[in-house]
Protein backbone atom coordinates (compact mmCIF):
# COMPACT_ATOMS: atom_id res chain seq x y z
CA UNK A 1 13.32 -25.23 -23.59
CA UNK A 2 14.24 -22.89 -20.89
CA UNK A 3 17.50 -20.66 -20.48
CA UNK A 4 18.08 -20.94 -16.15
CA UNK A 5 19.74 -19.68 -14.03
CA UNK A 6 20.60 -22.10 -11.20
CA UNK A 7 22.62 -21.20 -8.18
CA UNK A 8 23.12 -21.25 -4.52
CA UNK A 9 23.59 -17.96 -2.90
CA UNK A 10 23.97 -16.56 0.88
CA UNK A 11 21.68 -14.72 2.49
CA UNK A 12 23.41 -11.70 1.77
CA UNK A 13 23.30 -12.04 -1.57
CA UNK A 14 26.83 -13.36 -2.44
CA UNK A 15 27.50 -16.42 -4.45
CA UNK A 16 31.09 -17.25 -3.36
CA UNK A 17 33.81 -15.51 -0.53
CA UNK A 18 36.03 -12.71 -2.40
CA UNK A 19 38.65 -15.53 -3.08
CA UNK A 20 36.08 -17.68 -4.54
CA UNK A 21 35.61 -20.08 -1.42
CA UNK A 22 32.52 -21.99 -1.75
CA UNK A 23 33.68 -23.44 1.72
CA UNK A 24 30.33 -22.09 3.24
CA UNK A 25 28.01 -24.13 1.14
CA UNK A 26 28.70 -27.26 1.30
CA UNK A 27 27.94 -27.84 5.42
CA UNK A 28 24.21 -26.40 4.68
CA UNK A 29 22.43 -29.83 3.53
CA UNK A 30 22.35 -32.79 0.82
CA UNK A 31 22.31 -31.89 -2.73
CA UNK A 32 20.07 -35.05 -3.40
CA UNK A 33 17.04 -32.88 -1.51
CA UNK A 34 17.27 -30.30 -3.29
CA UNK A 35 15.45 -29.58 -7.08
CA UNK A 36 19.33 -30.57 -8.03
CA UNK A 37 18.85 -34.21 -9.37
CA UNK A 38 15.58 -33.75 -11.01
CA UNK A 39 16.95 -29.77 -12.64
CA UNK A 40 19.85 -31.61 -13.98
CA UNK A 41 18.31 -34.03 -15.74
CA UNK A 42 17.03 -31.48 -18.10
CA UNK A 43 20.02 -29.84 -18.74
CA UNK A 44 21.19 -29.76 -22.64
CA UNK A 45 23.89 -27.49 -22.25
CA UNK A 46 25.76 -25.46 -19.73
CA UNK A 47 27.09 -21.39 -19.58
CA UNK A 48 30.23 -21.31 -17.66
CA UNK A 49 32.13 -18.08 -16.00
CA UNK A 50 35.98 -18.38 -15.86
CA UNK A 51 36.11 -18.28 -12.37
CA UNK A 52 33.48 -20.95 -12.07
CA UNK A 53 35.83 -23.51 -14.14
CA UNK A 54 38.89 -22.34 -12.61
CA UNK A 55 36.93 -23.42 -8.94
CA UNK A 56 36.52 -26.75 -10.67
CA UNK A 57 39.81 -26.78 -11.67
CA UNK A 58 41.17 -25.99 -8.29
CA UNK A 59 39.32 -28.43 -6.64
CA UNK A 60 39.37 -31.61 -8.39
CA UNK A 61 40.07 -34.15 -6.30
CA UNK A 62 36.91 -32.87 -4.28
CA UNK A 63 34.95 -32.75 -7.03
CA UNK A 64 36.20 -36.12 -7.88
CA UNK A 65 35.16 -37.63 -4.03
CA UNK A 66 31.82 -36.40 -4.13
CA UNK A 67 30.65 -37.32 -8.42
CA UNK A 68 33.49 -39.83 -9.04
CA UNK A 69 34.89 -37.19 -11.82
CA UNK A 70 37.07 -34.43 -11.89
CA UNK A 71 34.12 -33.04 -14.53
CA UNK A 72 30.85 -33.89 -13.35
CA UNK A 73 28.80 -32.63 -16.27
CA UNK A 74 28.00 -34.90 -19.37
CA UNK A 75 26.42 -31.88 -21.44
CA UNK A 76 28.36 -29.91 -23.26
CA UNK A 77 29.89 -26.80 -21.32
CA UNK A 78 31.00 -23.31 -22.59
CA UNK A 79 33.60 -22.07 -20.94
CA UNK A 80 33.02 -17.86 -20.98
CA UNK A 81 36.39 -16.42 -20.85
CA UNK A 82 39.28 -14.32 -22.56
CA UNK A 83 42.38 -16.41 -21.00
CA UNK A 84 43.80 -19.44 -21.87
CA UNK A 85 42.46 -22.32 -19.45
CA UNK A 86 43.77 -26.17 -19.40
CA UNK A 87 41.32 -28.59 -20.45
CA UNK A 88 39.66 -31.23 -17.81
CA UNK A 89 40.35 -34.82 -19.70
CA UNK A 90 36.85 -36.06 -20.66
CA UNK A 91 35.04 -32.80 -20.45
CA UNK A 92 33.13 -31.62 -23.26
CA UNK A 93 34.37 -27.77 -22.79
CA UNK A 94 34.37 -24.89 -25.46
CA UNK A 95 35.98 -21.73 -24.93
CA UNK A 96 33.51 -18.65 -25.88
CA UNK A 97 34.04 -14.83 -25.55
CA UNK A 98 32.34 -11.96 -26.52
CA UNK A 99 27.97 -11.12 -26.75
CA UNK A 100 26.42 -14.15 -25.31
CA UNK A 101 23.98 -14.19 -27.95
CA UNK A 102 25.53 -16.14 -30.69
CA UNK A 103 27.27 -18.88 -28.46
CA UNK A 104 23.83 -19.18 -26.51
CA UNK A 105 22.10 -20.49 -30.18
CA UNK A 106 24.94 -23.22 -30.50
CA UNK A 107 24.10 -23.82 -26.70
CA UNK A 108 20.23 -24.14 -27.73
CA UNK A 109 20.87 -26.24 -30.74
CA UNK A 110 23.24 -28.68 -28.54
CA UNK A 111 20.83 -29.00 -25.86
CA UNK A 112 18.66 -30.89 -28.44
CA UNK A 113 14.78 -29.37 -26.68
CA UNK A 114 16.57 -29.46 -23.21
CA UNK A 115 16.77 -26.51 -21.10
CA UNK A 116 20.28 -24.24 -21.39
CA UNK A 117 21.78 -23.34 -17.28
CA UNK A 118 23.40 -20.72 -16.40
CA UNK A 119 25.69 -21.91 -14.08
CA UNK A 120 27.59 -19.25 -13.11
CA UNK A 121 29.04 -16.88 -12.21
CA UNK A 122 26.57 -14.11 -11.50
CA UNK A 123 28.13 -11.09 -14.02
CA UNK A 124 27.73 -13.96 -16.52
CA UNK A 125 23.76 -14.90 -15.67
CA UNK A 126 23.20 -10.97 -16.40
CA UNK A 127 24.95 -10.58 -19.67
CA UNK A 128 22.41 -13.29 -20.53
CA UNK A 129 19.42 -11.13 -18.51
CA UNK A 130 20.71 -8.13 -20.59
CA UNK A 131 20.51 -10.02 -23.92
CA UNK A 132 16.73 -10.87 -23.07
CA UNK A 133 18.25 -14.87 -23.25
CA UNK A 134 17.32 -15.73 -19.36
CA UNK A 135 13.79 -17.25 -18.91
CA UNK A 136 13.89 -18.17 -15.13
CA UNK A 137 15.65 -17.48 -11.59
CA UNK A 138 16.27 -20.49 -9.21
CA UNK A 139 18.38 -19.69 -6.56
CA UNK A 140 18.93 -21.54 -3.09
CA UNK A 141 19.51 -18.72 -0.39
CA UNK A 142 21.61 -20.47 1.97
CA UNK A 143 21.32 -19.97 5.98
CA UNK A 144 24.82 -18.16 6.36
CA UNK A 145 25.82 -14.56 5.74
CA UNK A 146 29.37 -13.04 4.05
CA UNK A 147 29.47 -10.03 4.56
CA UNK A 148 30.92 -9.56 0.81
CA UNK A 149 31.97 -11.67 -1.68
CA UNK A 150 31.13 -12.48 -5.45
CA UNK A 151 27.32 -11.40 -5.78
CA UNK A 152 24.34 -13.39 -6.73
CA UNK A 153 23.25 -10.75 -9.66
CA UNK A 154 24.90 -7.83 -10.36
CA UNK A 155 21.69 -5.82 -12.19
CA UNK A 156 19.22 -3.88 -11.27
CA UNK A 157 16.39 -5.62 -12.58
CA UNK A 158 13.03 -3.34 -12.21
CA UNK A 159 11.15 -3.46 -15.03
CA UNK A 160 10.34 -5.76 -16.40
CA UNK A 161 10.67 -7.89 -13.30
CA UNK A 162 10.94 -10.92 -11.75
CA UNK A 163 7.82 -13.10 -11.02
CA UNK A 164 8.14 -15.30 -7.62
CA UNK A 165 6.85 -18.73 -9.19
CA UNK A 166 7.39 -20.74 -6.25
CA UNK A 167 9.21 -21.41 -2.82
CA UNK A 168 10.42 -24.51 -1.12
CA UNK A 169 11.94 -25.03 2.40
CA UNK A 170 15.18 -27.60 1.38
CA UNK A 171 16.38 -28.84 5.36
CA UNK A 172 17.31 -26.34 7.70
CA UNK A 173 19.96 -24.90 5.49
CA UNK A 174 17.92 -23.24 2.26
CA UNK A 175 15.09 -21.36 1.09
CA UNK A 176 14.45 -22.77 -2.53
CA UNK A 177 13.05 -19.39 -4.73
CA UNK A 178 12.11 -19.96 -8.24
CA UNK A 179 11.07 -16.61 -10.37
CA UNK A 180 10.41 -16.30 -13.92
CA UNK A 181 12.09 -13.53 -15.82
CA UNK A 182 10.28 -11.31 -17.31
CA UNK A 183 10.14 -10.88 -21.46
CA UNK A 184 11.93 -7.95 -22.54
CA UNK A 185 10.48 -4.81 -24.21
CA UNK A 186 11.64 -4.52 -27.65
């Protein structure tokens, strides 16, 4: 059982536009040749930002044309957040706020032995980095630029670092980098 964090970032280093566009990714390739399909399917449980599940929110019906649901996730999903948010019908949300470290256990023991991702957003894959939760890094670095925008991972992460585990060329539109995070002193 791993704790990952998945994502698809810019070249640049930004994971969405300012306003939270993810306009720019989708043009770049097919998510079925990408590590997508086969990550997924070891996914127990999922660690949601607000702004990630308000996206979702916002763009339903094309979330709906491309997985035929408005929620395409069957794991259960916590929802990291200090507002009030509407439920999706059918989704299997919780609402968590506050250290990462107690809700990440129920996330463990709900994944039943699968791995626990990190969807998103990036402040939220580094509270888990901070807590010594996050075992691994895979990130998509897409062939665009943003000039600014909502960044990948915002730590400095030094020592202990990050080990490249591997690379994979995904199309013409991503660089697929995988690095394992290193075990915290303590």
């Amino acid at each position: 059982m791993k704790t990952q964090y998945y994502a698809a970032s810019s070249l640049d280093g930004f994971l969405a536009t300012q306003d939270d566009s993810l306009d720019w990714l989708f043009p770049l390739g097919d998510i079925g040749q990408t590590s997508y399909p086969a990550f997924i399917a070891e996914v127990g449980a999922i660690a949601m930002g607000s702004a990630t599940y308000e996206w979702i929110l916002r763009n339903a019906s094309t979330v709906s044309a491309q997985t035929g649901s408005a929620w395409p996730y069957a794991q259960p999903t916590w929802v990291f957040t200090r507002r009030a948010l509407p439920r999706i019908d059918g989704a299997r949300v919780s609402f968590a706020q506050g250290d990462v470290r107690s809700v990440h256990r129920q996330m463990q023991a709900a994944a039943e032995g699968k791995n626990v991702w990190v969807m998103g957003g990036g402040d939220l894959a580094g509270q888990f980095h901070d807590a010594g939760l996050l075992d691994e890094i895979v990130v998509q670095i897409g062939s665009v630029t943003l000039g600014e925008g909502k960044p990948l991972f915002p730590r400095r992460v030094l020592s202990p670092g990050l080990s490249l585990v591997s690379v994979a060329q995904v199309g013409t539109g991503f660089a697929e980098l995988t690095y394992k995070v290193a075990a915290p002193d303590r």
